[in-house]
Protein backbone atom coordinates (compact mmCIF):
# COMPACT_ATOMS: atom_id res chain seq x y z
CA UNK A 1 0.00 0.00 0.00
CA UNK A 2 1.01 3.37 -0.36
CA UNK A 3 2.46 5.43 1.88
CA UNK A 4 2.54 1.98 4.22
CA UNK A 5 5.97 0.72 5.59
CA UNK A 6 6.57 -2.98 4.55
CA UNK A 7 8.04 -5.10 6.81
CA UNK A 8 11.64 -4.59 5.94
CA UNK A 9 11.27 -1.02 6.93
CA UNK A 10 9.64 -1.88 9.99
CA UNK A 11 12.12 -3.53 10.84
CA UNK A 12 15.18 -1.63 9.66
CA UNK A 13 13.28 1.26 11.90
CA UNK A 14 13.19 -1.28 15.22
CA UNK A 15 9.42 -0.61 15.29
CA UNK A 16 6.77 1.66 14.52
CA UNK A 17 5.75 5.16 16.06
CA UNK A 18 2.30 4.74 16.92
CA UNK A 19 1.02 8.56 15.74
CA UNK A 20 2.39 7.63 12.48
CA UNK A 21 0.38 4.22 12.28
CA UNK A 22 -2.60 5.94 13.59
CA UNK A 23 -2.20 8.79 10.85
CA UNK A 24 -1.66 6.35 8.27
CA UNK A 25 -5.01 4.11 9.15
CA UNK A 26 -7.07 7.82 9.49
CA UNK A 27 -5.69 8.76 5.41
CA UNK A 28 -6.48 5.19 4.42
CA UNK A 29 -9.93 5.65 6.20
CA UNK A 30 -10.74 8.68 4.44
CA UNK A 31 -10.01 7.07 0.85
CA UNK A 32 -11.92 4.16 1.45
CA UNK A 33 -14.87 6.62 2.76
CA UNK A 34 -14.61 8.90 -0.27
CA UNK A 35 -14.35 5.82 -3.01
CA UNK A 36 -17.48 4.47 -1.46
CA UNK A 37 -19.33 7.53 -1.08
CA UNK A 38 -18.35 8.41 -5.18
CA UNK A 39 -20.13 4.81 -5.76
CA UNK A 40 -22.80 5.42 -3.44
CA UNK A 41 -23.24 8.29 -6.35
CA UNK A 42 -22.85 6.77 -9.37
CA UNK A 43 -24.74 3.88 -8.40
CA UNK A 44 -27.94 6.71 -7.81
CA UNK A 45 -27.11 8.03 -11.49
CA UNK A 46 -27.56 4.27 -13.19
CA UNK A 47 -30.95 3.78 -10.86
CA UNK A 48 -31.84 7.06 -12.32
CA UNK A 49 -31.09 6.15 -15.90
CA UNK A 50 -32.90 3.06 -15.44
């Protein structure tokens, strides 16, 4: 994923800082929210066609 460490960096780092994990899940979050709200809407456009 972007803007995820992998495993190697994890490790190379000796862990992870826990803000940055938390801010990572809270961007990742927000795109899944937005990509299902967008086809929340175009699903409402192809009822509407229909």
């Amino acid at each position: 994923m972007p803007n995820i460490p992998s495993e190697e960096e994890v490790k190379e780092k000796g862990g992870i800082l826990l803000n940055e994990a938390v801010e990572q899940n809270l961007e990742k979050i927000e795109e899944l929210y937005l990509h299902i709200y967008e086809l929340h809407h175009k699903k409402d456009s192809l009822k509407a066609v229909l």
